[in-house]
C-alpha atoms as a PDB file:
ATOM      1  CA  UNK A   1      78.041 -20.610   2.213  1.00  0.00           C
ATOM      2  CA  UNK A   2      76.053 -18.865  -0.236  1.00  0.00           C
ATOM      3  CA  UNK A   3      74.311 -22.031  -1.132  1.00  0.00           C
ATOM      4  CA  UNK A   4      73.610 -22.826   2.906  1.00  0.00           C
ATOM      5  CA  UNK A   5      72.236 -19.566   3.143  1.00  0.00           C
ATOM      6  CA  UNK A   6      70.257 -19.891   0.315  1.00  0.00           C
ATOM      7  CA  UNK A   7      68.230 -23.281   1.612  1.00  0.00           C
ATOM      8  CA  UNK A   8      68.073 -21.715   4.885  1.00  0.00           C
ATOM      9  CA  UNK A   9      66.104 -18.703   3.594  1.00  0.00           C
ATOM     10  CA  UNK A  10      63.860 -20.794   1.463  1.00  0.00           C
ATOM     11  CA  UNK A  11      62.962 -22.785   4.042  1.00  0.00           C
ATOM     12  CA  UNK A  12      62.214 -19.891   6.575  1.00  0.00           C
ATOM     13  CA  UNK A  13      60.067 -18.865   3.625  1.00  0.00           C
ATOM     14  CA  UNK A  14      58.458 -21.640   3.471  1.00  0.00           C
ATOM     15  CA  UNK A  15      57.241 -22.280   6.819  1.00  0.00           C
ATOM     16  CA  UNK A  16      56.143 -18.507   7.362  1.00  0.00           C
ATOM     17  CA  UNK A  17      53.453 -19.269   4.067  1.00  0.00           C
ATOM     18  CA  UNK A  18      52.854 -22.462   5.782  1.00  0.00           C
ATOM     19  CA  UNK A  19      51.513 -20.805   8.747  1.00  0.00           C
ATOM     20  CA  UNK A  20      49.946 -17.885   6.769  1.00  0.00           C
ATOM     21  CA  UNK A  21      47.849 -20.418   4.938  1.00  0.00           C
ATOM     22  CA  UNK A  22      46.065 -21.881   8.050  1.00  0.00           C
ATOM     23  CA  UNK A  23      46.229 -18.605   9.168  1.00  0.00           C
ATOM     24  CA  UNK A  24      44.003 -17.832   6.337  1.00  0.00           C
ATOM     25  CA  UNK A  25      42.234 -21.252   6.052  1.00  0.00           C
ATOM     26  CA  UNK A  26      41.097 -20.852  10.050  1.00  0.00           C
ATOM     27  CA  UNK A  27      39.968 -16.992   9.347  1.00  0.00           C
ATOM     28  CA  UNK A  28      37.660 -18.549   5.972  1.00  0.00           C
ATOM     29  CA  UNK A  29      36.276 -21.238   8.594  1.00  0.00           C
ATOM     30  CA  UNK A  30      35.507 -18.754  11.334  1.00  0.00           C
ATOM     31  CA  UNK A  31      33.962 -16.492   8.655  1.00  0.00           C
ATOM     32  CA  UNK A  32      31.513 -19.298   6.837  1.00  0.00           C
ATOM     33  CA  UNK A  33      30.608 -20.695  10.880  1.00  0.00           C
ATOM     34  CA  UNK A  34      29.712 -17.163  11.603  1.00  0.00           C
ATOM     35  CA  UNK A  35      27.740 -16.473   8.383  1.00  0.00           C
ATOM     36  CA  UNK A  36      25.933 -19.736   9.230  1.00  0.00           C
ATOM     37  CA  UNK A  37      25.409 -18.837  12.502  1.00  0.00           C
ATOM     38  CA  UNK A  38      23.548 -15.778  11.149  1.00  0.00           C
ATOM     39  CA  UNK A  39      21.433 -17.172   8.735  1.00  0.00           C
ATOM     40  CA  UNK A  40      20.231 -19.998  11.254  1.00  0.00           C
ATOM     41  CA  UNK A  41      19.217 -16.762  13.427  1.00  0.00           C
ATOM     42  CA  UNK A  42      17.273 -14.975  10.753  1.00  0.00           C
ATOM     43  CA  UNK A  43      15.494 -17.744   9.998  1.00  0.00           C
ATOM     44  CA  UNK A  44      14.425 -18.414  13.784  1.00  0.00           C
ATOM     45  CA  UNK A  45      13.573 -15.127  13.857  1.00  0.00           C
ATOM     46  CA  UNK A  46      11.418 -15.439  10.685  1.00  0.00           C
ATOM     47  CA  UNK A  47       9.795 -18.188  11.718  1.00  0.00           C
ATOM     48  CA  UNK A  48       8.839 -16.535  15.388  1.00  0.00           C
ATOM     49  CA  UNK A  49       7.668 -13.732  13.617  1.00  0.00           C
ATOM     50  CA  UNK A  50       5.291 -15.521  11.418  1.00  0.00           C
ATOM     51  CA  UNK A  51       4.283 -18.105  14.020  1.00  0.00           C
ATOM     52  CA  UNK A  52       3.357 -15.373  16.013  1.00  0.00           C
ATOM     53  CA  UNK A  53       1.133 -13.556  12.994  1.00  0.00           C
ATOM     54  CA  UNK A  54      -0.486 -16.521  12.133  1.00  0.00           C
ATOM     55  CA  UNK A  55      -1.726 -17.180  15.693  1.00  0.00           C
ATOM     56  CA  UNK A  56      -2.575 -13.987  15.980  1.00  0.00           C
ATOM     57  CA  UNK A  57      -4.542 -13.759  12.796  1.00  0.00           C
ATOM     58  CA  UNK A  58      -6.367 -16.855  13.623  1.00  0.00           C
ATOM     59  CA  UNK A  59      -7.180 -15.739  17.165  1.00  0.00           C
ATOM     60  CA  UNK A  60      -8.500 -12.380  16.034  1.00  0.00           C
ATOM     61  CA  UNK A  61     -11.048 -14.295  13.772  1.00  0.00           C
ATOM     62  CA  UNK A  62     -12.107 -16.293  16.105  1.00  0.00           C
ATOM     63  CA  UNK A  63     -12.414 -13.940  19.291  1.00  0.00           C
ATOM     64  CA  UNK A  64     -12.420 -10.720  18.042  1.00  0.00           C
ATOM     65  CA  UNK A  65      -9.444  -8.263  17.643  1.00  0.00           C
ATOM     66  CA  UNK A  66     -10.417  -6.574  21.008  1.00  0.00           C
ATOM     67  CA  UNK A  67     -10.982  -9.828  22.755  1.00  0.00           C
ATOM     68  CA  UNK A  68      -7.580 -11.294  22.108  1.00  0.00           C
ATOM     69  CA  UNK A  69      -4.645 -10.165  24.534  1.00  0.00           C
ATOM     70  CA  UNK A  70      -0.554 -10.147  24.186  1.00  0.00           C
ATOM     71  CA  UNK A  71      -0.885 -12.741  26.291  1.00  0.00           C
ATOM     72  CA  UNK A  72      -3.580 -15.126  24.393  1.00  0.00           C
ATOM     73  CA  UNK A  73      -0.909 -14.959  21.221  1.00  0.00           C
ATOM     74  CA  UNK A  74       1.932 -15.549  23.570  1.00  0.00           C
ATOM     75  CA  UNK A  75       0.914 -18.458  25.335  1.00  0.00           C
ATOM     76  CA  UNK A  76      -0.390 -20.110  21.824  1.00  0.00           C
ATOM     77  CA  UNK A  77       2.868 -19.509  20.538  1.00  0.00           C
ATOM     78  CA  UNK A  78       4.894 -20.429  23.536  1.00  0.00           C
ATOM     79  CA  UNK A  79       6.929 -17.342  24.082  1.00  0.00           C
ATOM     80  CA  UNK A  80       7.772 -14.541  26.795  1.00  0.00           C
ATOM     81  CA  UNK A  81       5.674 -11.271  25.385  1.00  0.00           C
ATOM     82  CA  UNK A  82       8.686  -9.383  25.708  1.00  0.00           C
ATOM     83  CA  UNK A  83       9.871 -11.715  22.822  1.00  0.00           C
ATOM     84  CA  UNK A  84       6.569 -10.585  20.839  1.00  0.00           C
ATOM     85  CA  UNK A  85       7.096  -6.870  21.462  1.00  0.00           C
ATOM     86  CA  UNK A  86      10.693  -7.568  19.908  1.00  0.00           C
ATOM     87  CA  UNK A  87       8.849  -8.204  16.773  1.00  0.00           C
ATOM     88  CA  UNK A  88       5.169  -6.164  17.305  1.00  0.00           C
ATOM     89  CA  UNK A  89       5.512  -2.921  18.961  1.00  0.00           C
ATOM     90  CA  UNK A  90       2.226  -3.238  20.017  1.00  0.00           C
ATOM     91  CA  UNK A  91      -1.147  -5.651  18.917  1.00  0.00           C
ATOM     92  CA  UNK A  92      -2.548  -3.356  16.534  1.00  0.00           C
ATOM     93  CA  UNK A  93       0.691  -3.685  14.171  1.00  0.00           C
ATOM     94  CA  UNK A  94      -0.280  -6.740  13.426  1.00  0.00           C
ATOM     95  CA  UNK A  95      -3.360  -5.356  11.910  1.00  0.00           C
ATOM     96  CA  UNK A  96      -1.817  -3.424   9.479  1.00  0.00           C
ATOM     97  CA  UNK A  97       0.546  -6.582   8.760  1.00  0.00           C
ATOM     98  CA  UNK A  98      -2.661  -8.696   8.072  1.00  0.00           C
ATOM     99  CA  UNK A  99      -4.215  -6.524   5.389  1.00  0.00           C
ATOM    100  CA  UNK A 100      -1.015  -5.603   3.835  1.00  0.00           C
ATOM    101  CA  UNK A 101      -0.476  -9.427   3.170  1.00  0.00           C
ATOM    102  CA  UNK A 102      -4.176  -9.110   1.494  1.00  0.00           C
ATOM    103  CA  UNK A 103      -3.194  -5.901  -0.677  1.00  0.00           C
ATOM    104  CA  UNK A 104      -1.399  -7.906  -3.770  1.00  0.00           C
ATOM    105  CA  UNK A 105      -4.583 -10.009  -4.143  1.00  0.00           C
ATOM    106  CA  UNK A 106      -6.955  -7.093  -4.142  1.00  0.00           C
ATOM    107  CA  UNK A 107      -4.637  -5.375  -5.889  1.00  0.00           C
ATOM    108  CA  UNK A 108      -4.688  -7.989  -8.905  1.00  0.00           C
ATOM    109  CA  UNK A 109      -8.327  -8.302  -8.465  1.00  0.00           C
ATOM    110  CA  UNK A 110      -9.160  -4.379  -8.898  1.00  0.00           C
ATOM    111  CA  UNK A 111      -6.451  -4.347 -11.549  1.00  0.00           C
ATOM    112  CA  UNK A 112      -8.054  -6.886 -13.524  1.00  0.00           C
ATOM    113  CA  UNK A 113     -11.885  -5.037 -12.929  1.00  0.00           C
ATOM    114  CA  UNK A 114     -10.540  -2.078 -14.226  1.00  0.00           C
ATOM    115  CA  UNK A 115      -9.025  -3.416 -17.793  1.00  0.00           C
ATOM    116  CA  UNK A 116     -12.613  -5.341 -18.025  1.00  0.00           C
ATOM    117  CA  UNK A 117     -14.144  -4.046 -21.765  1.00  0.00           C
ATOM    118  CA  UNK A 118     -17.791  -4.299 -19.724  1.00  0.00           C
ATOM    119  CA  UNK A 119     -19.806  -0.825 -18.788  1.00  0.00           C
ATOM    120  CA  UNK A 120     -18.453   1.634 -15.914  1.00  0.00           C
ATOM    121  CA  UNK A 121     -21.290   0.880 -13.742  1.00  0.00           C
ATOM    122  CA  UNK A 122     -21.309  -2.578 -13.873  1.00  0.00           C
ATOM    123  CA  UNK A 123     -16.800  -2.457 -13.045  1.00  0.00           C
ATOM    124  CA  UNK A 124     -17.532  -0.470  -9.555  1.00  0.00           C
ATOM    125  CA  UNK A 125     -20.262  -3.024  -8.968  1.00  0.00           C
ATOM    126  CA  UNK A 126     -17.325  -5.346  -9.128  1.00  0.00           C
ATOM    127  CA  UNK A 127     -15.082  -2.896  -7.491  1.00  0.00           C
ATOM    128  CA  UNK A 128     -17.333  -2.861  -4.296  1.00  0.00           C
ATOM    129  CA  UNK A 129     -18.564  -6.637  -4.348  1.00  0.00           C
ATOM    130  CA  UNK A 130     -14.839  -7.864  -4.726  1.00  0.00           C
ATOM    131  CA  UNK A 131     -13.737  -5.575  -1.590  1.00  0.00           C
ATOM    132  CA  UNK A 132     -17.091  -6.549   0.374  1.00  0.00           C
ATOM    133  CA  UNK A 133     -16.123  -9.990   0.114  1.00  0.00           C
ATOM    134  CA  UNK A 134     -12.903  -9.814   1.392  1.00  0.00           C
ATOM    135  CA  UNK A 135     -13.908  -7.353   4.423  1.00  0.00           C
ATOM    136  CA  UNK A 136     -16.813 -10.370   5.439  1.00  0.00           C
ATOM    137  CA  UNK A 137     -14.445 -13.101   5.185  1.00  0.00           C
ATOM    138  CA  UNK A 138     -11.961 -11.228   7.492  1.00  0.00           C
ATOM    139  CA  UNK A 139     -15.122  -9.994   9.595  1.00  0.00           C
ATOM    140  CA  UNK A 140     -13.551  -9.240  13.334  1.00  0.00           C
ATOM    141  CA  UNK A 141     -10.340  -8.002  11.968  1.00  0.00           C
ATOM    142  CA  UNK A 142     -12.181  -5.754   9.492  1.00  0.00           C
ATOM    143  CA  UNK A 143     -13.871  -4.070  12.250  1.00  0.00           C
ATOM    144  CA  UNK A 144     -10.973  -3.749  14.419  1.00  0.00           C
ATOM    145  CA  UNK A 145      -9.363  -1.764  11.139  1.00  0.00           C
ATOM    146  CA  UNK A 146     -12.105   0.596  10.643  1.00  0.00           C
ATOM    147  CA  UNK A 147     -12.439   1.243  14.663  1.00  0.00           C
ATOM    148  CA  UNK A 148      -8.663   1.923  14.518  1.00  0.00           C
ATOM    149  CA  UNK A 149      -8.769   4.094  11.514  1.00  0.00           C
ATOM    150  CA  UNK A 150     -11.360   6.350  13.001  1.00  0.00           C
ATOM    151  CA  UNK A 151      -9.626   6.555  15.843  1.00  0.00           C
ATOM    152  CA  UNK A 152      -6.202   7.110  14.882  1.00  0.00           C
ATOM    153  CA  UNK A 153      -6.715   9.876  12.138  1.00  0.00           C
ATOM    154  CA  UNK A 154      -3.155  11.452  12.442  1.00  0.00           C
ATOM    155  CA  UNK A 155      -1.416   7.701  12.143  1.00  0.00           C
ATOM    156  CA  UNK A 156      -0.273   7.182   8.604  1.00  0.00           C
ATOM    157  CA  UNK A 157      -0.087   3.262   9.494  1.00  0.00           C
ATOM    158  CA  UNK A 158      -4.186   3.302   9.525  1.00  0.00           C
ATOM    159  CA  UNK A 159      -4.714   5.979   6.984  1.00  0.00           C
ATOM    160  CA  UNK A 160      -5.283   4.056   3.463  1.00  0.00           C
ATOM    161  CA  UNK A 161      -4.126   0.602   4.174  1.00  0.00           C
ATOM    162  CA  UNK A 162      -7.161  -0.814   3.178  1.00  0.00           C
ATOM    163  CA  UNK A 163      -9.108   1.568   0.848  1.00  0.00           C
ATOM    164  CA  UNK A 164      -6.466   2.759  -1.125  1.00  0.00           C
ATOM    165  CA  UNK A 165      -6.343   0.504  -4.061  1.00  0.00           C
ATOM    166  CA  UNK A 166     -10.079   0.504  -3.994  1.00  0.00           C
ATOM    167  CA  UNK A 167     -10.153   4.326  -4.324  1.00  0.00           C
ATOM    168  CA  UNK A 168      -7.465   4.343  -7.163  1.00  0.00           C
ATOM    169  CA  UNK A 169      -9.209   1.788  -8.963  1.00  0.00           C
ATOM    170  CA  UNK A 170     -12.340   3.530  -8.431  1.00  0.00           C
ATOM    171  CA  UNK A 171     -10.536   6.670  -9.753  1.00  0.00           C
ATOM    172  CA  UNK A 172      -9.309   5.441 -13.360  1.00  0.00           C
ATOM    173  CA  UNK A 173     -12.578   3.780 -13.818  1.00  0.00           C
ATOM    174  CA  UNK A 174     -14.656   7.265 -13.495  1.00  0.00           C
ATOM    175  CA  UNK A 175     -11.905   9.323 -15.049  1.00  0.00           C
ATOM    176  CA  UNK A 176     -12.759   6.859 -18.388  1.00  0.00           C
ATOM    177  CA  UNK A 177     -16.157   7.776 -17.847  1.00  0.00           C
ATOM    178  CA  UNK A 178     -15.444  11.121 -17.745  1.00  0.00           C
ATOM    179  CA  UNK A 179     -13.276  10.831 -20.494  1.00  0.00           C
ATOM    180  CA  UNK A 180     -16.098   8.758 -22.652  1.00  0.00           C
ATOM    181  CA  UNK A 181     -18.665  11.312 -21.734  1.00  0.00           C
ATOM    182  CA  UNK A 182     -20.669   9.033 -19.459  1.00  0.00           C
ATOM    183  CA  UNK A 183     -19.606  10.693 -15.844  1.00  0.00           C
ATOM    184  CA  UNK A 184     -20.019  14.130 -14.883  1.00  0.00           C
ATOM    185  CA  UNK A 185     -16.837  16.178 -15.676  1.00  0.00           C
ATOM    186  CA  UNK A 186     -17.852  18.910 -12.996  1.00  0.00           C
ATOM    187  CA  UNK A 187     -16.051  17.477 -10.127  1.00  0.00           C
ATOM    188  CA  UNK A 188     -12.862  15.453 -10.523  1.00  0.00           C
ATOM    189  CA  UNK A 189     -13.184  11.749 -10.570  1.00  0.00           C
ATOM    190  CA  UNK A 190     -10.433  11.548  -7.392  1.00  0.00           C
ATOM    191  CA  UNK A 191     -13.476  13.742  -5.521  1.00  0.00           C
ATOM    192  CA  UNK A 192     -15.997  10.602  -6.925  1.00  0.00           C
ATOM    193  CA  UNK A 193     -14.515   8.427  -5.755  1.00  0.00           C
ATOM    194  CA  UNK A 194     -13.673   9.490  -2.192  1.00  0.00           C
ATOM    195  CA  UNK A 195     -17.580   9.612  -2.305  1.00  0.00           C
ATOM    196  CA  UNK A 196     -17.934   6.267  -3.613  1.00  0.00           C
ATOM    197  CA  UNK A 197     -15.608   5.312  -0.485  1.00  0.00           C
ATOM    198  CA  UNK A 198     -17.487   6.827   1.651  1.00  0.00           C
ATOM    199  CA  UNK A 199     -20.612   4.954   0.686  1.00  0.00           C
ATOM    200  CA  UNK A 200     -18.522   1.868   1.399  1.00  0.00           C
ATOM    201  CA  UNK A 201     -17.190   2.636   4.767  1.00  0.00           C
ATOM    202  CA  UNK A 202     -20.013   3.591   5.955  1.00  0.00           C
ATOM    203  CA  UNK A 203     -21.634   0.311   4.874  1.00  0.00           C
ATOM    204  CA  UNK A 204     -19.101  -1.595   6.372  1.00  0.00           C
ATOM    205  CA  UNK A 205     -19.778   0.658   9.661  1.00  0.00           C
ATOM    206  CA  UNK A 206     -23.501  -0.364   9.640  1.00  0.00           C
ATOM    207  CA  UNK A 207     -22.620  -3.918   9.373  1.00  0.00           C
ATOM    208  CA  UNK A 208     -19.772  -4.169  11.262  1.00  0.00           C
ATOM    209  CA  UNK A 209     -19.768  -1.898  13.969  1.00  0.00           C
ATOM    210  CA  UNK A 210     -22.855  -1.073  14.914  1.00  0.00           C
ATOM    211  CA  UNK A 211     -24.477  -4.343  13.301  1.00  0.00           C
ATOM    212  CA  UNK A 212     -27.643  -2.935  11.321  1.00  0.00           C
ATOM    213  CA  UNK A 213     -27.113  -5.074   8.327  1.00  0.00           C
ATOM    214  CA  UNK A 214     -25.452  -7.917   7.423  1.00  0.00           C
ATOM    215  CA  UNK A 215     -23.026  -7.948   4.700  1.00  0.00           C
ATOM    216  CA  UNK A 216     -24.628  -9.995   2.485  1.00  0.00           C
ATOM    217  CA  UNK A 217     -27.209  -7.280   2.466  1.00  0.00           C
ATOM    218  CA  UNK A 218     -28.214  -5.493  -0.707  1.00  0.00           C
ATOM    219  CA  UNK A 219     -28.212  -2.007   1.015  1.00  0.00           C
ATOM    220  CA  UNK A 220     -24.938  -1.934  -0.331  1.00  0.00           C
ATOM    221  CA  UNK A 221     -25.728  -2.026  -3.463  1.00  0.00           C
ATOM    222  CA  UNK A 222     -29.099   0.221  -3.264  1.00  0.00           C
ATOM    223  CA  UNK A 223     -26.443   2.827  -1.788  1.00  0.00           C
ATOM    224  CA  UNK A 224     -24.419   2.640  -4.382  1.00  0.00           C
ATOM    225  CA  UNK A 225     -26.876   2.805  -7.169  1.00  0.00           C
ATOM    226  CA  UNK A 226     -28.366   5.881  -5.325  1.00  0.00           C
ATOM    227  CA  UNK A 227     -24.697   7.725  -5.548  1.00  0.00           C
ATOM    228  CA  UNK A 228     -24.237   6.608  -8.818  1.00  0.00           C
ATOM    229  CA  UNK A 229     -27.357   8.302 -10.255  1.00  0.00           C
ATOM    230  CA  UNK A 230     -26.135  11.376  -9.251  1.00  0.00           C
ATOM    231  CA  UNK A 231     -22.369  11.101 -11.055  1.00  0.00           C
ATOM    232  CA  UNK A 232     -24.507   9.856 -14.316  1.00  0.00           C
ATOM    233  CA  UNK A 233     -23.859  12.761 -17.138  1.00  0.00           C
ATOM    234  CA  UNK A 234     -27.084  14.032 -18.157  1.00  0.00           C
ATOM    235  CA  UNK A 235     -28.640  12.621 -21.165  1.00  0.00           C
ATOM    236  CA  UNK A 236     -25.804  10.083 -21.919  1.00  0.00           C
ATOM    237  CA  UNK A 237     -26.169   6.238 -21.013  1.00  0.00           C
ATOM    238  CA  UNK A 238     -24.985   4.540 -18.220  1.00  0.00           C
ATOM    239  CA  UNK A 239     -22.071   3.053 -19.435  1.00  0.00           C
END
């Protein structure tokens, strides 16, 4: 009897593990289908979102930021534009998107001005041909920035996105100056070079907004030169 109820027991015991190991095996499957199923989303949603930036971008360029509508990006893209406010609040996010991509490579670009052994002047020459450069070759969605920074002063999104790496750079490269005896030491070199930025945006204003020069102009320069005589310590070289 014992022995009956012995093989009884094991074998209830072995079909409840039986059943709680496809039990277990049908919860893994459901779980890996499900993880699938999110990845394959995320990566539809990826590539909407950049199909819609790159259309964008290239639109922008070739219309004009203020000339290009929701609805010129949608219908490129082939998608409801309550699909592309799902991903861009609204058409100037994209803007900030655009030169936020462009920020490593200026970024490296300034970084690698800056360590230059070659004289301070002759660095934020670089400093503002390098940035120039990039502003003309992105020329309508440059000026949509700057209109949109001017006119959106309390909106953090705007405020720096472009200029700020130029400024810093700007920044360490008069504060070694300074430090070298070849700037002026009477006003901090953060104070310079907001100065020097302003020389630039207001360059890129000329050119850009209200189309006085073109930016392969040399008033740029002739600006700059100008400011930089004045932030030239007295009596010392010019770096």
């Amino acid at each position: 009897m014992a022995v009956q109820l012995y093989e009884y027991t094991h074998k209830c015991l072995a079909f409840f593990m039986c059943h709680r190991a496809r039990d277990f095996i049908s919860v893994g499957n459901s779980m890996k289908s499900a993880d699938t199923s999110l990845k394959r989303r995320e990566r539809k949603k990826k590539a909407t979102r950049d199909a819609i930036f790159r259309v964008a971008q290239k639109l922008f360029n070739q219309k004009g930021f203020e000339n290009t509508s929701v609805e010129d990006i949608t219908e490129k893209v082939d998608i409801a534009q309550s699909t592309f406010f799902n991903y861009f609040p609204r058409k100037e996010d994209i803007l900030v998107e655009i030169f936020k991509r462009k920020l490593p490579f200026l970024r490296k670009k300034c970084q690698e001005i800056v360590a230059l052994d070659e004289p301070i002047t002759r660095k934020i020459n670089k400093i503002f041909s390098t940035t120039a450069r990039i502003a003309a070759q992105n020329e309508h969605i440059t000026r949509a920035m700057i209109i949109k920074n001017f006119s959106s002063f309390s909106n953090k999104e705007y405020s720096g996105v472009f200029f700020e790496d130029f400024r810093s750079s700007l920044s360490l490269i008069l504060k070694k100056g300074q430090e070298e005896g070849h700037i002026r030491r009477d006003v901090s070199a953060l104070k310079l070079a907001n100065m020097l930025e302003g020389v630039f945006t207001l360059f890129i204003i000329d050119c850009l907004v209200k189309r006085s020069y073109s930016m392969s102009s040399k008033e740029l320069f002739h600006r700059l030169n100008l400011c930089l005589e004045g932030m030239i310590q007295t009596g010392k070289t010019k770096g």
